[in-house]
Protein backbone atom coordinates (compact mmCIF):
# COMPACT_ATOMS: atom_id res chain seq x y z
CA UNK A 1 -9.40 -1.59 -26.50
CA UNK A 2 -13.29 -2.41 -27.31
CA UNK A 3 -15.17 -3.71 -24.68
CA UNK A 4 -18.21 -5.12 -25.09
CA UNK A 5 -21.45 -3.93 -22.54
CA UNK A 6 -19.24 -1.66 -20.68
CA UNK A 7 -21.29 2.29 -20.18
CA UNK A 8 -17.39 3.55 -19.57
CA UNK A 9 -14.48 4.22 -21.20
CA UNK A 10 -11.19 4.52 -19.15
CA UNK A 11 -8.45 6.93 -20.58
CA UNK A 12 -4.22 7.08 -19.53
CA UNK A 13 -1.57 8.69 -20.51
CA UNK A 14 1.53 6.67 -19.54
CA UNK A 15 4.83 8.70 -19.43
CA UNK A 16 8.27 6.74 -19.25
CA UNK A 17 9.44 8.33 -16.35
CA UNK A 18 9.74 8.00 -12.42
CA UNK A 19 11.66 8.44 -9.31
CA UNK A 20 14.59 6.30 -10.56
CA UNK A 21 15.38 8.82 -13.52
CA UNK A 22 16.04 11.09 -10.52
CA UNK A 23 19.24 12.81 -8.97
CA UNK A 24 19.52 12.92 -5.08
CA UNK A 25 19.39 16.68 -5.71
CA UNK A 26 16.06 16.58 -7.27
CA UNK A 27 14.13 13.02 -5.77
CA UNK A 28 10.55 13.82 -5.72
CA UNK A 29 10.25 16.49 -8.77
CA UNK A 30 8.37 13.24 -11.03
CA UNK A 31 6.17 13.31 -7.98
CA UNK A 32 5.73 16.54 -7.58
CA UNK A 33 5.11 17.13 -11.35
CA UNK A 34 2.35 14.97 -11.25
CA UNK A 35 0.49 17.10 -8.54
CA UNK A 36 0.78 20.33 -10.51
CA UNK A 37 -0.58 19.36 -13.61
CA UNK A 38 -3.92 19.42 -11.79
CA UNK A 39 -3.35 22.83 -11.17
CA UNK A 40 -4.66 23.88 -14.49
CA UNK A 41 -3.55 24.26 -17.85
CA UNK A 42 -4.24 26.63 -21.75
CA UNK A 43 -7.65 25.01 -21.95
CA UNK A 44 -8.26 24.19 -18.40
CA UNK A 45 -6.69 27.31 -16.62
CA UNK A 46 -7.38 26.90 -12.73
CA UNK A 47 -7.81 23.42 -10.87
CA UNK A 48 -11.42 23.56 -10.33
CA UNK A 49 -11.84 23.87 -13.78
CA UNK A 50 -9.78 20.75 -14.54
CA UNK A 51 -11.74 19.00 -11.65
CA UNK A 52 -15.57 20.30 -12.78
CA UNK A 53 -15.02 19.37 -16.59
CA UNK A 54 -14.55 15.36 -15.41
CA UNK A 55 -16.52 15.70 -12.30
CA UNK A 56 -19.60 17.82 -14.29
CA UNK A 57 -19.83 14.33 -16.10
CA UNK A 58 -19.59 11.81 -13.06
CA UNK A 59 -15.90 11.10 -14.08
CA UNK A 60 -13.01 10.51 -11.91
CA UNK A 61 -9.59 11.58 -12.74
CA UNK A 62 -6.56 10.88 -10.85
CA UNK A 63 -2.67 10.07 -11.64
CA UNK A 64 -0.11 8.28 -10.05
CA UNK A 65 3.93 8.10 -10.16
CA UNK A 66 5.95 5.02 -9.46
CA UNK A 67 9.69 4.17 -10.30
CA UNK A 68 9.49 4.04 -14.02
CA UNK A 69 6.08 5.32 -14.85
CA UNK A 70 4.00 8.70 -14.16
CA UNK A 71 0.35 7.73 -15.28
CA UNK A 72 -2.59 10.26 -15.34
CA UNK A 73 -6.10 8.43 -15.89
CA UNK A 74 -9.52 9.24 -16.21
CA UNK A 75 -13.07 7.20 -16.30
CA UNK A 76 -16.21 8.68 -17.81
CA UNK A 77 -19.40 7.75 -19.42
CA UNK A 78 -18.65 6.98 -22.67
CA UNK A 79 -20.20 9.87 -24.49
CA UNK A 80 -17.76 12.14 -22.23
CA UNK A 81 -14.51 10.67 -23.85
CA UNK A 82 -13.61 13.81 -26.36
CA UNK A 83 -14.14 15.45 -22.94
CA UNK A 84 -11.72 12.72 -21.46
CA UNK A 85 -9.11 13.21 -24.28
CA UNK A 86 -9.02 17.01 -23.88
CA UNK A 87 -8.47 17.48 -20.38
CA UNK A 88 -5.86 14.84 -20.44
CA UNK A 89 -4.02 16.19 -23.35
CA UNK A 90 -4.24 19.87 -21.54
CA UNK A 91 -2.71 18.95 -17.86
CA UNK A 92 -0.25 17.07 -19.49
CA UNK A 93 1.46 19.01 -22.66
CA UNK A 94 0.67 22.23 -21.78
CA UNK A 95 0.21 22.81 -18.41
CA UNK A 96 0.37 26.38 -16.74
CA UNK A 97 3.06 25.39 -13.96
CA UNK A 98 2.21 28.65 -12.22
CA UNK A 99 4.43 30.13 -9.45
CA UNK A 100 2.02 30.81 -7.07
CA UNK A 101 0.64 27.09 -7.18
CA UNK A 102 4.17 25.55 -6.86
CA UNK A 103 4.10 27.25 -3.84
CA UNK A 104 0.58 26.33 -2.60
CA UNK A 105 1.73 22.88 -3.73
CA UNK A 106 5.00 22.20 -2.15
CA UNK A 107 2.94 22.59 1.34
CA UNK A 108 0.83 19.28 0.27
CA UNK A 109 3.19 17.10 -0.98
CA UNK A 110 5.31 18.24 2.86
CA UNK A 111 2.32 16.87 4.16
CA UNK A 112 1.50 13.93 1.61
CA UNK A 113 5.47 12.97 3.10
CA UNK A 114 4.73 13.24 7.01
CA UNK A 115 1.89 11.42 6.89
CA UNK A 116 3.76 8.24 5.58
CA UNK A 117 6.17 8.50 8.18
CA UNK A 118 3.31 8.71 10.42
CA UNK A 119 2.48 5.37 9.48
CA UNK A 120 4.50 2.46 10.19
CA UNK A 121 3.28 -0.06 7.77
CA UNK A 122 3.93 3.47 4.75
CA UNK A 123 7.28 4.29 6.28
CA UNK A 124 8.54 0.40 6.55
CA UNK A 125 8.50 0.07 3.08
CA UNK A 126 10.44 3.49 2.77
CA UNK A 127 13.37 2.31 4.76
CA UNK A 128 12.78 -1.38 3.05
CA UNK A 129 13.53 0.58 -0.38
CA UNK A 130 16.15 2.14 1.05
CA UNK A 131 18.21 -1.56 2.29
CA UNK A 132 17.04 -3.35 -0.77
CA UNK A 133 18.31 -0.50 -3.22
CA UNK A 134 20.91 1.45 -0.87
CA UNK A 135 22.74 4.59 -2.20
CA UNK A 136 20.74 4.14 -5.72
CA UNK A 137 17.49 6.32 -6.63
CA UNK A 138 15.60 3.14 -6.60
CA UNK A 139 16.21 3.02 -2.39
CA UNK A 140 14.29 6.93 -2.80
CA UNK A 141 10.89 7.30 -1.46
CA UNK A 142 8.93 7.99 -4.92
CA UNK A 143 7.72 11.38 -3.41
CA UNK A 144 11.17 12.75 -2.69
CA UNK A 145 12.63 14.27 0.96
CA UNK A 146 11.47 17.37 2.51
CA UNK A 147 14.38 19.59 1.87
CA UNK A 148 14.04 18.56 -1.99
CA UNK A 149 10.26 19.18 -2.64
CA UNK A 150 11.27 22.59 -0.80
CA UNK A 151 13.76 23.45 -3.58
CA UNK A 152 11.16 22.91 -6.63
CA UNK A 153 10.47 25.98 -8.58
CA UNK A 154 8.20 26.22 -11.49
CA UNK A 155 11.11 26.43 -14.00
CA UNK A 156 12.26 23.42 -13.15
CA UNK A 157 9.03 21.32 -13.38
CA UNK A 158 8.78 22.76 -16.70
CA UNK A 159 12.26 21.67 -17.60
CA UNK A 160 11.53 18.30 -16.01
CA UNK A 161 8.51 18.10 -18.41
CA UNK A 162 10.05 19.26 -21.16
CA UNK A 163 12.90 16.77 -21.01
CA UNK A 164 10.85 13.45 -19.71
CA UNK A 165 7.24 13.67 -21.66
CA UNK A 166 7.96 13.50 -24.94
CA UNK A 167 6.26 11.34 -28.18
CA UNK A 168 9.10 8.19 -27.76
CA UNK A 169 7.94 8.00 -23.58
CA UNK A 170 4.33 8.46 -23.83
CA UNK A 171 1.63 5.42 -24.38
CA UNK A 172 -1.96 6.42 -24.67
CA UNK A 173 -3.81 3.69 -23.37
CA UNK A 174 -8.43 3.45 -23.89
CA UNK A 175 -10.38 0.80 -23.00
CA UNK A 176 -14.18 0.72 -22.82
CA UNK A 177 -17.14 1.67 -25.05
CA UNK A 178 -14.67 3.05 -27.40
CA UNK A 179 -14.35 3.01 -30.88
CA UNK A 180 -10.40 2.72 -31.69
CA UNK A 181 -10.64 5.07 -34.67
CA UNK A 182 -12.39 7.89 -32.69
CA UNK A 183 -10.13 7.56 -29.90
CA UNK A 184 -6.89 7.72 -32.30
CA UNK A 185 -7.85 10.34 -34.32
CA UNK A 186 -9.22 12.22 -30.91
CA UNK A 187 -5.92 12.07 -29.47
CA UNK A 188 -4.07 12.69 -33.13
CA UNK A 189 -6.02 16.50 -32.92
CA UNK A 190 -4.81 16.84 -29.26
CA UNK A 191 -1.29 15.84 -29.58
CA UNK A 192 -0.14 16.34 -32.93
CA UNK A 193 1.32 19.81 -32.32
CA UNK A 194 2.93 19.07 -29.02
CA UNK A 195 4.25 16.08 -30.81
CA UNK A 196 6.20 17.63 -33.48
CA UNK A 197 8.24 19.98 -31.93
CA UNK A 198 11.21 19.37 -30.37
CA UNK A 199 12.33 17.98 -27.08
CA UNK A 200 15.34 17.75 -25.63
CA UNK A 201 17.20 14.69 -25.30
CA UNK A 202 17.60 13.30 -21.56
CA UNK A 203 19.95 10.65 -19.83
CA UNK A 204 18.86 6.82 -19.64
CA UNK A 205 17.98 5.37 -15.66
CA UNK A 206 21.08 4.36 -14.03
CA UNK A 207 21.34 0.79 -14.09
CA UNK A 208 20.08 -1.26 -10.67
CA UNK A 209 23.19 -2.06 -8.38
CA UNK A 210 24.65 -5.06 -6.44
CA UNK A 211 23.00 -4.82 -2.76
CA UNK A 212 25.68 -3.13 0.02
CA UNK A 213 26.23 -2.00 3.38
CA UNK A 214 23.93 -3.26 6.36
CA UNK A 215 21.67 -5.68 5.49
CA UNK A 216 19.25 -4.63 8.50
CA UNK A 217 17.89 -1.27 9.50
CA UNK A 218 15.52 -0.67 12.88
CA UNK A 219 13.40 2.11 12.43
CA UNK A 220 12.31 2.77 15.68
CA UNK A 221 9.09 3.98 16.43
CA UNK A 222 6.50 3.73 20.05
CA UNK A 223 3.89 1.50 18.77
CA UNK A 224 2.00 -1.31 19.76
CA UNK A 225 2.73 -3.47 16.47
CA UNK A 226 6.00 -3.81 14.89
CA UNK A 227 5.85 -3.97 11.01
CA UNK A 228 9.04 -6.25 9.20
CA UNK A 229 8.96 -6.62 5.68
CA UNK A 230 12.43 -8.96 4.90
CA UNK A 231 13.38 -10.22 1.66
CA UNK A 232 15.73 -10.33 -1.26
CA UNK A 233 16.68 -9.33 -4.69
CA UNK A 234 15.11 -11.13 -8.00
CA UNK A 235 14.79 -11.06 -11.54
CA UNK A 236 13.01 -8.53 -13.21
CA UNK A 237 9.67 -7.93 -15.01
CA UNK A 238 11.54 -9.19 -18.52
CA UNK A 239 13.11 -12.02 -16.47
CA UNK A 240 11.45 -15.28 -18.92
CA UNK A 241 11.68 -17.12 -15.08
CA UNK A 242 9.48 -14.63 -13.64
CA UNK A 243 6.26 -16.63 -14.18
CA UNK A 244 7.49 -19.13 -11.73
CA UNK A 245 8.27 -16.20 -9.17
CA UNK A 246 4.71 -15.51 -9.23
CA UNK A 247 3.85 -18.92 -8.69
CA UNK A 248 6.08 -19.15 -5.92
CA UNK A 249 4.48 -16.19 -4.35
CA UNK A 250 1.29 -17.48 -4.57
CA UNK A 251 1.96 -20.32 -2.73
CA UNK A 252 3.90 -18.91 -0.20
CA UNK A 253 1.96 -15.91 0.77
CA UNK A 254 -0.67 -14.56 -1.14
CA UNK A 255 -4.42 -15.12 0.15
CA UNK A 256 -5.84 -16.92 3.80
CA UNK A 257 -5.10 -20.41 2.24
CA UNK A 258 -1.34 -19.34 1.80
CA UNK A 259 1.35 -21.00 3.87
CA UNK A 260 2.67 -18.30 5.38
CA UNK A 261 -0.71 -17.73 7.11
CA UNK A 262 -1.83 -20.70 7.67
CA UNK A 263 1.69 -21.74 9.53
CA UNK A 264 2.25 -17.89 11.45
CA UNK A 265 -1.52 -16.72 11.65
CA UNK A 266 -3.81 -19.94 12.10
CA UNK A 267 -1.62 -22.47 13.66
CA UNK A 268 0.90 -20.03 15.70
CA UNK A 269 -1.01 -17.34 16.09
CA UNK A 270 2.23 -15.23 15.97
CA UNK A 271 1.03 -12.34 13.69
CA UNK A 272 -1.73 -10.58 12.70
CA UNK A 273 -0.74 -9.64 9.15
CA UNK A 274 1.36 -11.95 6.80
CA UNK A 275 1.83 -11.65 2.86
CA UNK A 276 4.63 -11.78 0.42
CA UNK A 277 4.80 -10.12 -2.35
CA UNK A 278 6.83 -9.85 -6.01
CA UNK A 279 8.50 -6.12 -6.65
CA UNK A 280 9.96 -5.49 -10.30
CA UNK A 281 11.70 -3.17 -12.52
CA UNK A 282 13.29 -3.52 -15.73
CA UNK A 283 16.67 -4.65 -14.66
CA UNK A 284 15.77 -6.63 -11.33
CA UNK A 285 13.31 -7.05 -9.04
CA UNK A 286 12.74 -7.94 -5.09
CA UNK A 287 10.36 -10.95 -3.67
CA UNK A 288 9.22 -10.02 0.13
CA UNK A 289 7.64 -11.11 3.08
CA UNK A 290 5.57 -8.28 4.91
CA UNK A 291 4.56 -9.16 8.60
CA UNK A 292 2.93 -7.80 11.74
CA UNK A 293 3.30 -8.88 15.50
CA UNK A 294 3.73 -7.92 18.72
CA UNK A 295 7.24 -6.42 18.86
CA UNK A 296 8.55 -9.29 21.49
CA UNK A 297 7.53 -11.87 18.68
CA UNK A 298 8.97 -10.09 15.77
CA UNK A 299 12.28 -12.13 15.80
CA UNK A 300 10.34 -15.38 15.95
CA UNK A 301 8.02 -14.92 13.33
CA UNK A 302 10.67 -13.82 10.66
CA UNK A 303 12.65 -16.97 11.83
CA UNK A 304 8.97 -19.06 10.69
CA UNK A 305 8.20 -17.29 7.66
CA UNK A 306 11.95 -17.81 6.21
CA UNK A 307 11.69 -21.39 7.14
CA UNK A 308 8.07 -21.90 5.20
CA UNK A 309 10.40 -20.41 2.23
CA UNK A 310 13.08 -22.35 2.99
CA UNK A 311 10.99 -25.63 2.44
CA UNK A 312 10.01 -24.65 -0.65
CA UNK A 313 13.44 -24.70 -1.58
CA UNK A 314 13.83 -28.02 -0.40
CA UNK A 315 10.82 -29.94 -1.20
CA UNK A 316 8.52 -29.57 -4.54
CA UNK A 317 5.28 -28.53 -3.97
CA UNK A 318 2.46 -30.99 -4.26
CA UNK A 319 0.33 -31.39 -7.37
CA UNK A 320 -2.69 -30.49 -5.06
CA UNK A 321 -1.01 -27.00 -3.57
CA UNK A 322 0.52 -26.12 -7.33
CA UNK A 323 -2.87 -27.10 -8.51
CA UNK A 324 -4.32 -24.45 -6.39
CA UNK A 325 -1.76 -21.62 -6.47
CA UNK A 326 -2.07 -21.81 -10.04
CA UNK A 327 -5.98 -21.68 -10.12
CA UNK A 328 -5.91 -18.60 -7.55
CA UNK A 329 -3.50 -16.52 -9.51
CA UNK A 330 -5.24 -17.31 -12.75
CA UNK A 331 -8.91 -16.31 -10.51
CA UNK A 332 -7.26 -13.50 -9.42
CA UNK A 333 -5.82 -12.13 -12.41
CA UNK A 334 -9.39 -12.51 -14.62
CA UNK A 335 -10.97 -10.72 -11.26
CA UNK A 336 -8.62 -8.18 -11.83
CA UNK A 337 -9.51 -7.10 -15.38
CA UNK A 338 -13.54 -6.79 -14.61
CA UNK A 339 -12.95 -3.00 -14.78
CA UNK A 340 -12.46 -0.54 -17.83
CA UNK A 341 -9.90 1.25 -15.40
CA UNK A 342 -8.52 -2.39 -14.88
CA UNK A 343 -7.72 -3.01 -18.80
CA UNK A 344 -6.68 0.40 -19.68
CA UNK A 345 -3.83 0.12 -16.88
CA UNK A 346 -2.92 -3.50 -17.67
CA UNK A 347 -2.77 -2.76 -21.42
CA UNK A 348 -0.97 0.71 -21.09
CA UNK A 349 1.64 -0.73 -18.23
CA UNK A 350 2.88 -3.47 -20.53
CA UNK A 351 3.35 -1.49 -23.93
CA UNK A 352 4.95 1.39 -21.71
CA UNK A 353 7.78 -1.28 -20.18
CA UNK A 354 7.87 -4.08 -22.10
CA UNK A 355 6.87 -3.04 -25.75
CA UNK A 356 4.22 -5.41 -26.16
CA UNK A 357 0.94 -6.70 -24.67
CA UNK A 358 0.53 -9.94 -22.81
CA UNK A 359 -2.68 -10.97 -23.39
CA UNK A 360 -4.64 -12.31 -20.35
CA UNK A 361 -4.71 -15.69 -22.29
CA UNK A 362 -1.21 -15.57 -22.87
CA UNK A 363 -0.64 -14.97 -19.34
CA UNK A 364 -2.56 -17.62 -18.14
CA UNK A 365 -0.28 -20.38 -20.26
CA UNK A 366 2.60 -19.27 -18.95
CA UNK A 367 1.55 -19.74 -15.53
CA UNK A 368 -0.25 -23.03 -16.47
CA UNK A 369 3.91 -24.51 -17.97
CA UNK A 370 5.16 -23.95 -14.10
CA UNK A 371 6.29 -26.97 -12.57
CA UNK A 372 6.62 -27.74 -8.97
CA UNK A 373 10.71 -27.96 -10.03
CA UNK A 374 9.94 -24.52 -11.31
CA UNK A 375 8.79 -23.22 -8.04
CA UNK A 376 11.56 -24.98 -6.00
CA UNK A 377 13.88 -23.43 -7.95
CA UNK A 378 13.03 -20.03 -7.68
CA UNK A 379 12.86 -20.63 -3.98
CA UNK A 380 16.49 -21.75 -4.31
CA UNK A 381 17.17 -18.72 -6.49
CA UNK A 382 16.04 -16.17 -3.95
CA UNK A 383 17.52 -17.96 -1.15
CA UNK A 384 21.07 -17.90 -2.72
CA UNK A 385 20.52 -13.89 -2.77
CA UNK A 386 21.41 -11.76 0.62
CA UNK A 387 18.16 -11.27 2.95
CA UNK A 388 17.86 -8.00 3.67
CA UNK A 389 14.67 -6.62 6.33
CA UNK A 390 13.49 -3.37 7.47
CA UNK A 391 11.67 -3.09 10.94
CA UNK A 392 9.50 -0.58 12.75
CA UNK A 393 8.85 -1.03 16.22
CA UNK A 394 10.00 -0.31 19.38
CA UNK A 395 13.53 -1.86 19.30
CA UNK A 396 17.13 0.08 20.13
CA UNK A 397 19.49 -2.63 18.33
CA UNK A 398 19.19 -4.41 14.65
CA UNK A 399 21.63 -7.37 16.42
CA UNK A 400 18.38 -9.79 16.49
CA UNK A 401 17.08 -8.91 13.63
CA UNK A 402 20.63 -9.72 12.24
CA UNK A 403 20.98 -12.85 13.52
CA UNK A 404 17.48 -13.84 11.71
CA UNK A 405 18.04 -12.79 8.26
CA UNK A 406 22.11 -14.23 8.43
C-alpha cells in the first residue's frame, strides 16, 4: 500500500496460525517457532546476522504470535526494502532450526513464561483466558506451559512449519514508500520456490465452545493491588453487530472521559486502573472490564462497574455521550494508522482473517449507522451471557467474588 511522504516502508508476513491450532501436548510450539526463526536461516545463517542486515540499515524487525496469527514484521528506510524482503523470506521458509539453538532457546521462552506470572496484571489475563475459554486451546497462554516448551525439539518446529506456513495461510502485507510492482515481484523471486512445492495438509482450529465449570477463579498472590478483569462471551470479529460492540466499549470504558472511570476513579475513588475492552476470534469473542484496587475494595468495585454496564442495558445513551464515543473511536482509529507499521498491520490482519480489507472510510460508516438502541442492545446481549472474572490478589476464597458476578 502507497503512501504518500512516508521515508519508510513497513514489511509482514502474516501466517494463519496460532495457539488455538494447538494440542495440550504441544501449546506454545507457534510461540516458540516464532523465536527460532531469528536464530538464522540459508541466507542469514546465525542470529546476529539476521539482526545486523536490518539493524546495519536503522531497521527494526520483530514478530509476534497471537491465537490465530504468527506475524513477523520489519520497518526500514525505503531504499532497504529488497533488504526487507530477503531477510523476511529467509527466517521464515527456510530457516536453519538448529539443535543447539532450540536448546539455547527453550531457556528464554522458560523465562519469557515466569516473568508473566511474575506479574499480576500478565498472569490475570492468563487465568482470565483460562475461565472465559476453559478446557479449549483458546483458555492456553499463547506461549505454552513449562513442561511443553521443555519437550520442543528441532524436528518438530520444522514439522510445525512445514504443516502451518504454507502459500493458502500466508498474507504478505507492505505499506510505505513502496512501489506495489517492486514489492510483488520482490517477494515473487523470494517465494516462488518455497511456494510450489508441496506441503502437507493440516487439521482446521477446533471450533470455540459453550463456557463451563466455575465461573470464578482466585489466583492468589501477596501484593498490594489486586487485578480483576470480569466479563463475558460475544460475537466475533465477522459478527455484522460487532460495530455496535465497539461502540459500546467506547462508552463504557475506553479513555478518562469513559463511564467506568469517571463513576469508579473520579467520583469513588475506588480504583486506580479501569478499562474495558473487546476480545475476538473468528467464531466468538469476549467484552471485559479490567480493574485495579486495593484488595478490600475489589468486591465493591466489580459490583460498580457491572452496574455502569447494566444501565446501559437499561437506558439508551444520550445523543451527546453517543455523539462523543463515536467521535473518539473514529479519532482514535485515524491516530492509529499515522504509522507505516500501523497500515501494514491493519491491512495484513484483515485480509489474513477476514478475506478482505475494511477501509478506514468504510470503518468509520459503520460506526457512524450505530444507534443508541444499537448500543443498549449489545449491553443487553452481553448481559444475557454468564459473567465470568479472574482475580489476583491476596484472597483464600472465590465465594465473594461469586456472589458479584451471579
Amino acid at each position: 500500500m502507497p503512501l504518500d511522504g512516508r521515508a519508510s516502508v513497513a514489511v509482514s508476513l502474516l501466517v494463519g496460525v496460532g495457539s488455538r491450532f494447538e494440542s495440550n501436548d504441544d501449546a506454545g510450539i507457534s510461540h516458540f517457532v516464532e523465536h527460532m526463526v531469528f536464530k538464522g536461516g540459508r541466507r542469514y545463517p546465525t542470529a546476529r546476522d539476521v539482526s545486523e542486515a536490518i539493524e546495519g540499515v536503522g531497521g527494526v524487525l520483530n514478530a509476534a504470535t497471537d491465537r490465530e496469527a504468527t506475524v513477523f514484521y520489519t520497518r526500514v528506510p525505503a531504499s532497504a526494502l529488497p533488504l526487507a524482503v530477503s531477510v523476511l523470506a529467509d527466517m521464515v521458509v527456510h530457516p536453519a532450526l538448529d539443535p543447539a539453538e532450540v536448546e539455547k532457546e527453550r531457556q528464554v521462552v522458560i523465562e519469557e513464561l515466569r516473568m508473566y506470572e511474575d506479574n499480576p496484571q500478565e498472569y490475570a489475563q492468563i487465568v482470565f483466558d483460562e475461565v472465559m475459554w476453559p478446557d479449549h486451546a483458546l483458555g492456553r497462554d499463547v506461549a505454552g506451559r513449562e513442561e511443553t516448551v521443555r519437550s520442543f525439539t528441532a524436528e518438530q518446529c520444522r514439522e510445525h512449519m512445514a504443516r502451518y506456513i504454507e502459500p493458502k495461510s500466508l498474507v504478505v502485507s507492505v505499506a510505505g514508500a513502496v512501489d506495489p510492482v517492486e514489492a510483488q515481484r520482490l517477494f515473487q523471486r523470494e517465494l516462488e520456490e518455497w511456494a510450489a512445492s508441496p506441503h502437507p495438509a493440516h487439521d482446521a482450529a477446533a471450533p470455540a465452545t459453550p463456557v463451563s465449570g466455575p465461573s470464578v477463579r482466585v489466583a492468589r498472590r501477596t501484593v498490594e493491588q489486586a487485578t480483576v478483569l470480569m466479563g463475558a462471551r460475544t460475537g466475533s470479529y465477522l459478527d455484522p453487530g460487532r460495530h455496535a460492540v465497539d461502540m459500546l466499549n467506547a462508552v463504557l470504558g475506553e479513555g478518562m472521559s469513559s463511564r467506568l472511570f469517571l463513576e469508579l476513579r473520579e467520583r469513588r475513588g475506588t480504583v486506580y486502573d479501569v478499562h474495558s475492552f473487546v476480545s475476538r476470534v473468528r467464531d466468538s469473542g469476549v467484552m471485559g472490564i479490567g480493574l485495579g484496587c486495593e484488595p478490600r475494595r475489589a468486591a465493591t468495585a466489580m459490583r460498580a462497574a457491572i452496574a455502569e454496564l447494566r444501565r446501559l442495558a437499561q437506558e439508551p445513551v444520550s445523543d451527546a455521550e453517543l455523539h462523543k464515543a463515536r467521535e473518539y473511536s473514529k479519532g482514535r482509529l485515524l491516530l492509529s494508522l499515522e504509522s507505516t507499521s500501523a497500515v501494514c498491520d491493519y491491512a495484513g490482519h484483515q485480509l489474513l482473517l477476514t478475506g478482505s480489507i475494511l477501509e478506514p472510510a468504510e470503518l468509520i460508516a459503520h460506526l457512524d449507522a450505530v444507534t443508541a438502541e444499537d448500543v443498549q442492545q449489545a449491553a443487553q446481549d452481553v448481559l444475557s451471557q454468564e459473567l465470568r472474572a479472574a482475580v489476583v490478589g491476596p484472597f483464600r476464597s472465590t465465594t465473594r467474588f461469586e456472589e458479584v458476578v451471579r
